[in-house]
Protein backbone atom coordinates (compact mmCIF):
# COMPACT_ATOMS: atom_id res chain seq x y z
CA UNK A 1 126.28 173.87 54.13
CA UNK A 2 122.26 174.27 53.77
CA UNK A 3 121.51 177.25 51.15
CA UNK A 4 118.92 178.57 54.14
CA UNK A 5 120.14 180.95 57.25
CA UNK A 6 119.08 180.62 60.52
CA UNK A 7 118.59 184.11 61.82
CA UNK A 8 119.70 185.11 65.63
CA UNK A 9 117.12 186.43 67.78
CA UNK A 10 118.27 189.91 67.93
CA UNK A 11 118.59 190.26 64.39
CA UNK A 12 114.85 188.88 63.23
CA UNK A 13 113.27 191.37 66.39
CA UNK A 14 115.21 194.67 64.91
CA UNK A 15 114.24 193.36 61.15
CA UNK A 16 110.28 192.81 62.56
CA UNK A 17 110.71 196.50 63.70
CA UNK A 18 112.48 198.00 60.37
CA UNK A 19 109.23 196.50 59.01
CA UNK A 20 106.77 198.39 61.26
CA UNK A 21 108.58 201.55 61.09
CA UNK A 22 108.00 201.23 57.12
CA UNK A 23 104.41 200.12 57.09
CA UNK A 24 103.63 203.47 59.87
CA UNK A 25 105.39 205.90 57.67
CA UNK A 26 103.21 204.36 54.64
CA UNK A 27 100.42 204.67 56.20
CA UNK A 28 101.05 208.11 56.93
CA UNK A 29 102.28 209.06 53.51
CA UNK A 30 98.48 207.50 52.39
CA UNK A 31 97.04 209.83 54.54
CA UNK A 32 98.90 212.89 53.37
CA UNK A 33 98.43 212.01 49.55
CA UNK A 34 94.73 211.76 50.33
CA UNK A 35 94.24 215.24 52.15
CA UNK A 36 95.99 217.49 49.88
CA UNK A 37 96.83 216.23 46.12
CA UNK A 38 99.08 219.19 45.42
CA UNK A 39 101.40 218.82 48.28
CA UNK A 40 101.33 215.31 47.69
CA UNK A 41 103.15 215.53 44.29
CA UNK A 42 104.93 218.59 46.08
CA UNK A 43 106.89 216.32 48.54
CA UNK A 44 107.22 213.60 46.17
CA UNK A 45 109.38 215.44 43.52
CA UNK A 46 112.52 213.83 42.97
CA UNK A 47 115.59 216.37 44.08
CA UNK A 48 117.32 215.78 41.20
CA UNK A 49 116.76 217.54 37.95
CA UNK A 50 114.69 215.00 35.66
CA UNK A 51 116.17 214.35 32.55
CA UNK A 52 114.32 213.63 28.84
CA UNK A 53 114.67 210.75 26.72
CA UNK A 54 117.76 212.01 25.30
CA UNK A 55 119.48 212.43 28.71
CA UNK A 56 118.65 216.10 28.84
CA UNK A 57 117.13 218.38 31.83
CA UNK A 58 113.37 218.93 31.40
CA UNK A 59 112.88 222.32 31.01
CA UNK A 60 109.69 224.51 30.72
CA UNK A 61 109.78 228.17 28.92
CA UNK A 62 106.98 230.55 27.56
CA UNK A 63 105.41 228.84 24.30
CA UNK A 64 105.59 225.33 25.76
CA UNK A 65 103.06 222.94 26.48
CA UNK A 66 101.93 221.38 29.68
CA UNK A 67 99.18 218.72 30.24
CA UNK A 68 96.34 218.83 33.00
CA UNK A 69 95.03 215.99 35.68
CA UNK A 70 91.93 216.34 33.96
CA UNK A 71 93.65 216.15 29.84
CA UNK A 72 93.90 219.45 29.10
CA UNK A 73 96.88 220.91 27.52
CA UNK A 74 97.71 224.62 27.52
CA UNK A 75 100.48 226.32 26.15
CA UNK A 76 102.35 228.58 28.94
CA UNK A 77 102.98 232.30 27.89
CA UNK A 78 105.91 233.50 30.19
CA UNK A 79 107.58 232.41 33.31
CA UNK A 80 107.19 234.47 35.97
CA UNK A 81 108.53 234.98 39.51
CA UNK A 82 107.51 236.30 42.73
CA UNK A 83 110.49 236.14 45.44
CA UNK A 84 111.84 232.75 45.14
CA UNK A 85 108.89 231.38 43.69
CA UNK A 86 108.30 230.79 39.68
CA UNK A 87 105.26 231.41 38.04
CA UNK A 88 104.01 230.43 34.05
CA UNK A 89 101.52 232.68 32.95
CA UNK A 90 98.56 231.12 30.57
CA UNK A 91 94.74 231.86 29.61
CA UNK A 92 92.35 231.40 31.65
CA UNK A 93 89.79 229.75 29.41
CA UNK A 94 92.41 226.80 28.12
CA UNK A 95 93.30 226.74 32.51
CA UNK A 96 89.67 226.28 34.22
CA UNK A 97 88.73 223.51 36.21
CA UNK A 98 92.39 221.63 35.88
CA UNK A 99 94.63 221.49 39.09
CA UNK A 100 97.73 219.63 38.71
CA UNK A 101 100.14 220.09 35.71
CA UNK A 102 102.72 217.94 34.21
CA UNK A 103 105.49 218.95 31.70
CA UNK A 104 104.90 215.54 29.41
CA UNK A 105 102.10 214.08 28.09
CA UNK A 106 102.09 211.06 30.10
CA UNK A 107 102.09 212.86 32.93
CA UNK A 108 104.97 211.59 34.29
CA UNK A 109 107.50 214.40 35.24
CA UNK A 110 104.63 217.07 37.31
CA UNK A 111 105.44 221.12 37.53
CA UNK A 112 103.17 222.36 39.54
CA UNK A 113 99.64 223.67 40.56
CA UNK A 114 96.71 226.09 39.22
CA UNK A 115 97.57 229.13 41.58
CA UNK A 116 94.97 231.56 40.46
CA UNK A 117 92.31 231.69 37.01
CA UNK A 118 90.23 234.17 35.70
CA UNK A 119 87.61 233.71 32.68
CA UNK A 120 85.08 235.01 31.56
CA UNK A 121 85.59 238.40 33.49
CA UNK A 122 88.80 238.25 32.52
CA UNK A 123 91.08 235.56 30.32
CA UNK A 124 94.51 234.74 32.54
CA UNK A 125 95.58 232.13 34.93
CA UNK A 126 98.84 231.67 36.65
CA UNK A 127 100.38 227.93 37.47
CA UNK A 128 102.93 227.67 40.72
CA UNK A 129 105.69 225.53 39.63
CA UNK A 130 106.21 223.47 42.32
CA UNK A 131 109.06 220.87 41.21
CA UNK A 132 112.70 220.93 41.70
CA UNK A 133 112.96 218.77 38.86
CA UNK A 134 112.41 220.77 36.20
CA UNK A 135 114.02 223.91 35.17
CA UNK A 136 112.03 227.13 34.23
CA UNK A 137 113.94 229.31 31.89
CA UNK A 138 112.80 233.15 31.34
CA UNK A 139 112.73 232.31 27.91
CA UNK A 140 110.80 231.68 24.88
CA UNK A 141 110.56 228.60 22.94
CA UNK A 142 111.49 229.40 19.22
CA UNK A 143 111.36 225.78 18.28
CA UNK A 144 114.57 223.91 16.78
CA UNK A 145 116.77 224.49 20.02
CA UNK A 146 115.89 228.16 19.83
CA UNK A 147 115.15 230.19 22.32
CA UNK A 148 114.43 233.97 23.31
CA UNK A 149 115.43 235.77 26.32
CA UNK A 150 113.17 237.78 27.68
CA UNK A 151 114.09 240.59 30.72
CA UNK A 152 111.28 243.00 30.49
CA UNK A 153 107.79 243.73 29.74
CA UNK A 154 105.73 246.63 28.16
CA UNK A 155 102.81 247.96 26.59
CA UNK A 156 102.63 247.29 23.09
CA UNK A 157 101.94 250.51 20.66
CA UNK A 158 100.15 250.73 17.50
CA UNK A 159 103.08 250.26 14.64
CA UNK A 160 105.24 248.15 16.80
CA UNK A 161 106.59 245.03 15.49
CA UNK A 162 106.30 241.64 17.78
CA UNK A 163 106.62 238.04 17.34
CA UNK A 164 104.42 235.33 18.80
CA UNK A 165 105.90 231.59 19.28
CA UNK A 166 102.47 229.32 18.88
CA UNK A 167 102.64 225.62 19.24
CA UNK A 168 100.53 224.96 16.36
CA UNK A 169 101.66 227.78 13.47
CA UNK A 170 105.03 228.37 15.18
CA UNK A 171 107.32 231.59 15.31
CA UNK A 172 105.58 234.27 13.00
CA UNK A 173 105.91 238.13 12.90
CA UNK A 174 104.28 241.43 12.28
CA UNK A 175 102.86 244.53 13.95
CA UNK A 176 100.63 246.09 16.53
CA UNK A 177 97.30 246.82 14.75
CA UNK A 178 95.08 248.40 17.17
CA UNK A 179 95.11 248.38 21.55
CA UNK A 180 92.33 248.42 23.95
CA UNK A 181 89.87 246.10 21.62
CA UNK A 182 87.37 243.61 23.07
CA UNK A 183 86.62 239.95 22.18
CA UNK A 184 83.07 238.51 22.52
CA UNK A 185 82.72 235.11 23.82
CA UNK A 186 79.40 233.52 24.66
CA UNK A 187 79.82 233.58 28.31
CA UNK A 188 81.37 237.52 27.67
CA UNK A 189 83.55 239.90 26.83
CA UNK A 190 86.80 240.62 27.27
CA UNK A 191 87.97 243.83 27.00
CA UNK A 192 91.22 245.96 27.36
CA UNK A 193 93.03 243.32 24.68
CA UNK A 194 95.65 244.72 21.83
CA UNK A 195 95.48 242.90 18.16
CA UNK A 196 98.04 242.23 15.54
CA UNK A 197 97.64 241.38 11.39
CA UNK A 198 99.60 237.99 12.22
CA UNK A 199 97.96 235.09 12.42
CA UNK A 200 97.41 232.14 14.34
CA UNK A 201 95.90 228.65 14.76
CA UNK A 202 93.47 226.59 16.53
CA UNK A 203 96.14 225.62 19.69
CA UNK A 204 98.27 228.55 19.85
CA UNK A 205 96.06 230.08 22.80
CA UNK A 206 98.04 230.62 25.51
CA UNK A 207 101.22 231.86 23.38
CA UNK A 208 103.50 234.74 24.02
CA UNK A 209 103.78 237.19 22.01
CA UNK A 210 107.09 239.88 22.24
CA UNK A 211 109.50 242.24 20.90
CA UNK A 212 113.17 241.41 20.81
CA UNK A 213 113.72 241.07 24.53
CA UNK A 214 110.47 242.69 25.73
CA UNK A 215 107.01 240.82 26.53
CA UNK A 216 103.78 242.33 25.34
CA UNK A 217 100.96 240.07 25.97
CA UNK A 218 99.80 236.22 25.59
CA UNK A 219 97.47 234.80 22.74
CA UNK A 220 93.70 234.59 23.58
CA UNK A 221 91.82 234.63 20.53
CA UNK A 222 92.02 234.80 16.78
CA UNK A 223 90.13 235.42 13.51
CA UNK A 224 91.27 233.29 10.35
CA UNK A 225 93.98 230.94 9.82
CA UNK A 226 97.54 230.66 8.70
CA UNK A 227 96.58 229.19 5.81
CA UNK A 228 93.89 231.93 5.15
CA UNK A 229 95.84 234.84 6.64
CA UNK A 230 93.73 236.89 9.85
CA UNK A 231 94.37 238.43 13.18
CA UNK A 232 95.29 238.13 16.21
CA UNK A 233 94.45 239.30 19.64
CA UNK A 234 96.28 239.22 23.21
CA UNK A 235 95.78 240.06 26.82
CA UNK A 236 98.34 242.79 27.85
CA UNK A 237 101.37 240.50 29.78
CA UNK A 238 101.44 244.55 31.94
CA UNK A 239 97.91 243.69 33.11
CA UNK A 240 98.40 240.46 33.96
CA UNK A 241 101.83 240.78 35.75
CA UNK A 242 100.09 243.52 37.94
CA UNK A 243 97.20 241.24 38.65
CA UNK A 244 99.48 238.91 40.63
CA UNK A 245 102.11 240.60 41.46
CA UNK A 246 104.61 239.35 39.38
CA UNK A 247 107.97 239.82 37.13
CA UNK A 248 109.30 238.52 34.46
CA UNK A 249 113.32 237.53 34.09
């Protein structure tokens, strides 16, 4: 018997057709991709929940990372929701000019869009997660497994005692030092920020900082090192949950 079929007639016409069908609906699928980026990578998200190296669920909390279309990465203060919808919360200056966000630096496994940025005015931006892929805890990152529920948010007070979860200098605690202080940047100042004698490093902007189960604000700026000692100062997590309508859970 020769290794080669012959096809029927009826068979090749509705396989020349399958193959039109597919060629349209990439064509169309080009077109879509090139109008709008974000719903591109919107529609393209696998349904089910993408997995790490070790065979676990990716999954994004406050005092993560994520990486930029442009090669940015910023660390995400607290997830956030509105209705249905999830939120991360991170500053504005680390945010600017990036669009699309990924949870991995190869940019492999995408979360979702810049929603909204403010800086110098103000220092906050919000990312709409986007993928069904990846799971968004209301949690904090603690590093080794850990993590740390958070249900609430407040104003912090002078003499209270938080915790901030940086990606660079990692968990480290202390107290409230002074509220409604300014940092000066040279495009301006920021005002309406709360301070605390912990201290941070170059890469933990963007970190949340809490108490227990409560959020109090996310890392903009600091003076010093950890290997120096110095301070740290925050943008109120009230504030910017008000600004765009927002909760945290």
């Amino acid at each position: 018997m020769s290794p080669y079929r012959t096809e029927r007639p009826l068979r090749r016409l509705l396989r020349t057709a399958a193959s039109a069908v597919a060629a349209l609906a990439l064509l169309l699928g080009w077109f879509t991709a090139t109008g709008s980026t974000a719903y591109a990578q919107e529609t393209a998200a696998p349904a089910t929940i993408a997995t790490a190296g070790d065979g676990k669920a990716v999954e994004v909390r406050g005092g993560d990372v994520l990486y930029s279309s442009i090669g940015t990465r910023c660390t995400v203060g607290f997830n956030t929701r509105s209705g249905s919808t999830s939120y991360g919360l991170m500053d504005g200056r680390c945010v600017r000019g990036a669009t699309n966000w990924y949870a991995d630096a190869a940019r492999s496994v995408f979360v979702g869009v810049t929603a909204g940025s403010s800086f110098p005015n103000d220092d906050n931006a919000v990312i709409r997660y986007m993928s069904t892929a990846v799971v968004f805890p209301g949690e904090v990152s603690l590093g080794s497994g850990g993590a740390q529920d958070i249900v609430r948010a407040a104003r912090p007070t002078v003499g209270q005692s938080l915790c901030h979860a940086g990606p660079v200098s990692g968990v480290r605690c202390g107290t409230v030092t002074a509220v409604n202080v300014s940092v000066h940047y040279p495009e301006g100042t920021i005002s309406g920020l709360f301070s605390s004698n912990i201290c941070s490093d170059r890469g933990d902007v963007g970190a949340p900082a809490f108490s227990g189960t409560t959020a109090l604000g996310i890392i903009i700026a600091s003076s010093g090192s950890c290997s120096s000692g110095g301070v740290t100062y925050y943008q109120p997590v009230v504030d910017l949950l008000s600004i765009y309508g927002l909760s945290v859970y």
